[in-house]
N, C-alpha and C. Protein backbone atom coordinates (compact mmCIF):
# COMPACT_ATOMS: atom_id res chain seq x y z
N UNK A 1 -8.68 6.12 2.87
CA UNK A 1 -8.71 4.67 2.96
C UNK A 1 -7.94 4.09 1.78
N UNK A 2 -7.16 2.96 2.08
CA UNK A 2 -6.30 2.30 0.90
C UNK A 2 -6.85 0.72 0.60
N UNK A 3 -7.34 1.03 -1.05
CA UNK A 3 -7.60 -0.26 -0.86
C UNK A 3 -6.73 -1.50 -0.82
N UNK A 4 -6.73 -2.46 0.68
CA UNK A 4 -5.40 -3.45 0.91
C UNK A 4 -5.83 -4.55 0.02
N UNK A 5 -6.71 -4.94 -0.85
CA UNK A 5 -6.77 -6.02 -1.56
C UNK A 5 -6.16 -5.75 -2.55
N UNK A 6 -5.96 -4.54 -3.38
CA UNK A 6 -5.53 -4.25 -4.46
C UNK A 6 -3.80 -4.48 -4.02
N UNK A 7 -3.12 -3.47 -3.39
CA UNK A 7 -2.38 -3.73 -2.72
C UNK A 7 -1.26 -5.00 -2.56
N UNK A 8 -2.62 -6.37 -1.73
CA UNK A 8 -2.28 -7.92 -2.01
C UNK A 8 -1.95 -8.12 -2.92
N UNK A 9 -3.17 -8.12 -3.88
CA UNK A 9 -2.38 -8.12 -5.22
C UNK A 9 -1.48 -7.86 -6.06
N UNK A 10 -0.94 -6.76 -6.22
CA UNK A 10 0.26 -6.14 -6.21
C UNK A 10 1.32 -7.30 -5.42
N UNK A 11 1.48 -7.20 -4.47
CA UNK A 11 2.43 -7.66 -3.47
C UNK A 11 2.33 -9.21 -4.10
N UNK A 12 1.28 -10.18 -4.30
CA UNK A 12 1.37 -10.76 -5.07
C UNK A 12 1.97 -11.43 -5.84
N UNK A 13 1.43 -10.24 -6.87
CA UNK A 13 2.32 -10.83 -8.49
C UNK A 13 3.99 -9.94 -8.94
N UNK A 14 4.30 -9.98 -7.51
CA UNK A 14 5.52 -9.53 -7.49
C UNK A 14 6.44 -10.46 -6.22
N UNK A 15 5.67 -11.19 -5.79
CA UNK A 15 6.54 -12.00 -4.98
C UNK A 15 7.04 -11.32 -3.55
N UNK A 16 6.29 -10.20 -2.89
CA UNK A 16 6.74 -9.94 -1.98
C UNK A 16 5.66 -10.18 -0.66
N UNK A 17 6.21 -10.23 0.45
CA UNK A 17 5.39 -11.04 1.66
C UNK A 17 5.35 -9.59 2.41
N UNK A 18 4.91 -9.58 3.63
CA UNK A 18 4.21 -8.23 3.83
C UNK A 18 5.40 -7.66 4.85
N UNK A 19 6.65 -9.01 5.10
CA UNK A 19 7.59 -8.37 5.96
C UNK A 19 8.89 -7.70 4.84
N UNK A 20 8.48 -8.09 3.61
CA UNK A 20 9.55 -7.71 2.80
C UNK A 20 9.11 -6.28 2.40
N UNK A 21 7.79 -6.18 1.92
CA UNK A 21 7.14 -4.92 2.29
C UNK A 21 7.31 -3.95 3.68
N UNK A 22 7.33 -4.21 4.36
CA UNK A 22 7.41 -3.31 5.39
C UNK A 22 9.30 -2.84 5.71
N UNK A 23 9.90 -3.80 5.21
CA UNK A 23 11.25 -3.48 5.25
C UNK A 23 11.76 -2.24 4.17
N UNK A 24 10.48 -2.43 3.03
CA UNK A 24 11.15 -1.30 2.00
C UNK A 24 10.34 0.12 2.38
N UNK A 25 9.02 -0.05 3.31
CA UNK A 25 8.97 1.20 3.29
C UNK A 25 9.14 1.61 5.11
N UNK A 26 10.33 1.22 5.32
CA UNK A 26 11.25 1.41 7.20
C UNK A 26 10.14 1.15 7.56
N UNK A 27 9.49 0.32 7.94
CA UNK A 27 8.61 0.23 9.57
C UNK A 27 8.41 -1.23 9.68
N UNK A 28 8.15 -1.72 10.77
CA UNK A 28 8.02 -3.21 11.09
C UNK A 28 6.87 -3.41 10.83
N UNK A 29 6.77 -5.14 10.90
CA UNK A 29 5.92 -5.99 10.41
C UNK A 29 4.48 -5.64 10.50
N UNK A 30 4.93 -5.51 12.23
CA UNK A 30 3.51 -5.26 13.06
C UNK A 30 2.91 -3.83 12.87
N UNK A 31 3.77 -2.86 12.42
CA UNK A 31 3.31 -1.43 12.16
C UNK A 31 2.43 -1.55 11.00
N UNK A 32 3.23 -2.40 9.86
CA UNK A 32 2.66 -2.75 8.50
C UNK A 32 0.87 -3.35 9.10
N UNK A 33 0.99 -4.39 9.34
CA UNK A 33 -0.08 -5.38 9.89
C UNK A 33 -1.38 -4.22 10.35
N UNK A 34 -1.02 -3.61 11.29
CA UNK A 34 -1.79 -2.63 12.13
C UNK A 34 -2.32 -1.59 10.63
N UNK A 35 -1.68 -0.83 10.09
CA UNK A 35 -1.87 -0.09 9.28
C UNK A 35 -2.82 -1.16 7.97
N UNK A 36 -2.66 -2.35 7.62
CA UNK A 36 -3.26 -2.84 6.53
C UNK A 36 -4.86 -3.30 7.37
N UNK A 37 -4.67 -3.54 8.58
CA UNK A 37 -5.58 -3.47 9.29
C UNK A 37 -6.95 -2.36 9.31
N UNK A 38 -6.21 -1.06 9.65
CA UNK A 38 -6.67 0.23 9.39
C UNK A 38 -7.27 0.92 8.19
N UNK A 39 -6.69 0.18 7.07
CA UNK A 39 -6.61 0.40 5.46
C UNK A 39 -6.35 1.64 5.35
N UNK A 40 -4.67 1.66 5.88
CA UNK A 40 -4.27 3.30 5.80
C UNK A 40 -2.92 2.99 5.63
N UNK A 41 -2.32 3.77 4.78
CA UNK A 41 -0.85 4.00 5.07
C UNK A 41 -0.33 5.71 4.79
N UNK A 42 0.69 5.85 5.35
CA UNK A 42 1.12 7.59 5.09
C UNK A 42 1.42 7.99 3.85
N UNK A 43 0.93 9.14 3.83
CA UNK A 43 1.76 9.45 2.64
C UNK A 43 2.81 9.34 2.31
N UNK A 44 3.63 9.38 2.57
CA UNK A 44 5.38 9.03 2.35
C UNK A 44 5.16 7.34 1.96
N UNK A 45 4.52 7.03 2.29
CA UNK A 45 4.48 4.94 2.48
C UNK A 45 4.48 5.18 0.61
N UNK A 46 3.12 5.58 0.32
CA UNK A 46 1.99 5.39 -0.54
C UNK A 46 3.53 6.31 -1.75
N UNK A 47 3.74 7.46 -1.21
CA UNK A 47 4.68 7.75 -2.29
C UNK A 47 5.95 7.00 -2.39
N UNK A 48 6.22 6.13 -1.82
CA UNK A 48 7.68 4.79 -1.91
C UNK A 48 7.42 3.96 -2.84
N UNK A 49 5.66 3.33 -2.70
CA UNK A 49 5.39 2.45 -3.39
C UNK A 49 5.23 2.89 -4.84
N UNK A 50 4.60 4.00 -4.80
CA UNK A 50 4.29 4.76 -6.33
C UNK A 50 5.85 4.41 -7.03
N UNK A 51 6.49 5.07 -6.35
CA UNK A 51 7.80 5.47 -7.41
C UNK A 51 8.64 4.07 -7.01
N UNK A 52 9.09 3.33 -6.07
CA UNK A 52 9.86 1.87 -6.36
C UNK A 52 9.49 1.27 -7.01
N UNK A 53 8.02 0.99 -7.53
CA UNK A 53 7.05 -0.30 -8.52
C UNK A 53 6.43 0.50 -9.40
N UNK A 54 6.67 2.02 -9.92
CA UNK A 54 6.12 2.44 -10.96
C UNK A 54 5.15 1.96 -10.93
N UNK A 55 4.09 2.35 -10.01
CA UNK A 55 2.72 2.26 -10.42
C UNK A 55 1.98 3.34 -10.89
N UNK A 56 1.39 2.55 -11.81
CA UNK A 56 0.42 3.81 -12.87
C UNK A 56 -0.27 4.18 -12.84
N UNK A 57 -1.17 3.86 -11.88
CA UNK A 57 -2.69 4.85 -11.49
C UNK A 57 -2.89 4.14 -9.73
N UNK A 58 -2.34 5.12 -9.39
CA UNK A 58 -1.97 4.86 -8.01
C UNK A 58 -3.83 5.38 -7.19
N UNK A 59 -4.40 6.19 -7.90
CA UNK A 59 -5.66 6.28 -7.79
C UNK A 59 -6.15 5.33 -6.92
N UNK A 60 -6.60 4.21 -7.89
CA UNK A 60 -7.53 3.23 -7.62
C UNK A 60 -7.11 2.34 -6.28
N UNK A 61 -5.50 2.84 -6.09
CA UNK A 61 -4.73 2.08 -4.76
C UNK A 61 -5.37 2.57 -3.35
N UNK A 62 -4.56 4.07 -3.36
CA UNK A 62 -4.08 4.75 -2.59
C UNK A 62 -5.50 5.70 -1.87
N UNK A 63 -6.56 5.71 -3.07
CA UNK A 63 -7.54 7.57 -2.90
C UNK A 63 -8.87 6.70 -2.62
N UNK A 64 -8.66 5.43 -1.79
CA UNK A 64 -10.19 4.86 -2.56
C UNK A 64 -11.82 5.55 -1.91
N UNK A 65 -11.31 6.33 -0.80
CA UNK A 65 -12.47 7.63 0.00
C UNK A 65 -12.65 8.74 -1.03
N UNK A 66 -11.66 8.63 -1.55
CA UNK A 66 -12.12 10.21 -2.69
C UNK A 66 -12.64 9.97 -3.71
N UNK A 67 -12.10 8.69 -4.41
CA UNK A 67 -13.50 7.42 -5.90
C UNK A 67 -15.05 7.74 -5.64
N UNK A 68 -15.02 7.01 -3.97
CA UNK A 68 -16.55 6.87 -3.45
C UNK A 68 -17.12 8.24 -3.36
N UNK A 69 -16.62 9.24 -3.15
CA UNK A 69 -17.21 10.42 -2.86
C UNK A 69 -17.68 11.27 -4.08
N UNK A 70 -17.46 10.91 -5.21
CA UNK A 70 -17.26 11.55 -6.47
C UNK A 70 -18.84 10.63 -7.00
């Protein structure tokens, strides 16, 4: 599960809307939509975002089923 609020945020305080997002990691709007829906994205997604926006503890983003389980 990904947490999509964190995510928002991100997207956010960077000025990007969720179709500008979905353009950087190839899939449409509605794929995006459906998936933030789901609170899932692929691995490949989750590793685009890591390394285009240098994010630093992609943890708290990306793993949030494996936090709770611990």
């Amino acid at each position: 599960m990904v947490n999509i609020k964190k995510i928002e945020q991100f997207m956010k305080s960077r000025n990007i809307s969720r179709t500008e997002l979905a353009g950087i990691l190839g899939i449409t709007r509605k794929t995006l939509d459906r998936r933030f829906d789901k609170q899932v994205l692929l691995d490949k997604e989750c590793d685009i975002l890591i390394k285009r926006f240098d994010i630093q503890n992609p943890v708290q983003i990306f793993f949030v089923d494996k936090l709770r389980n611990k």
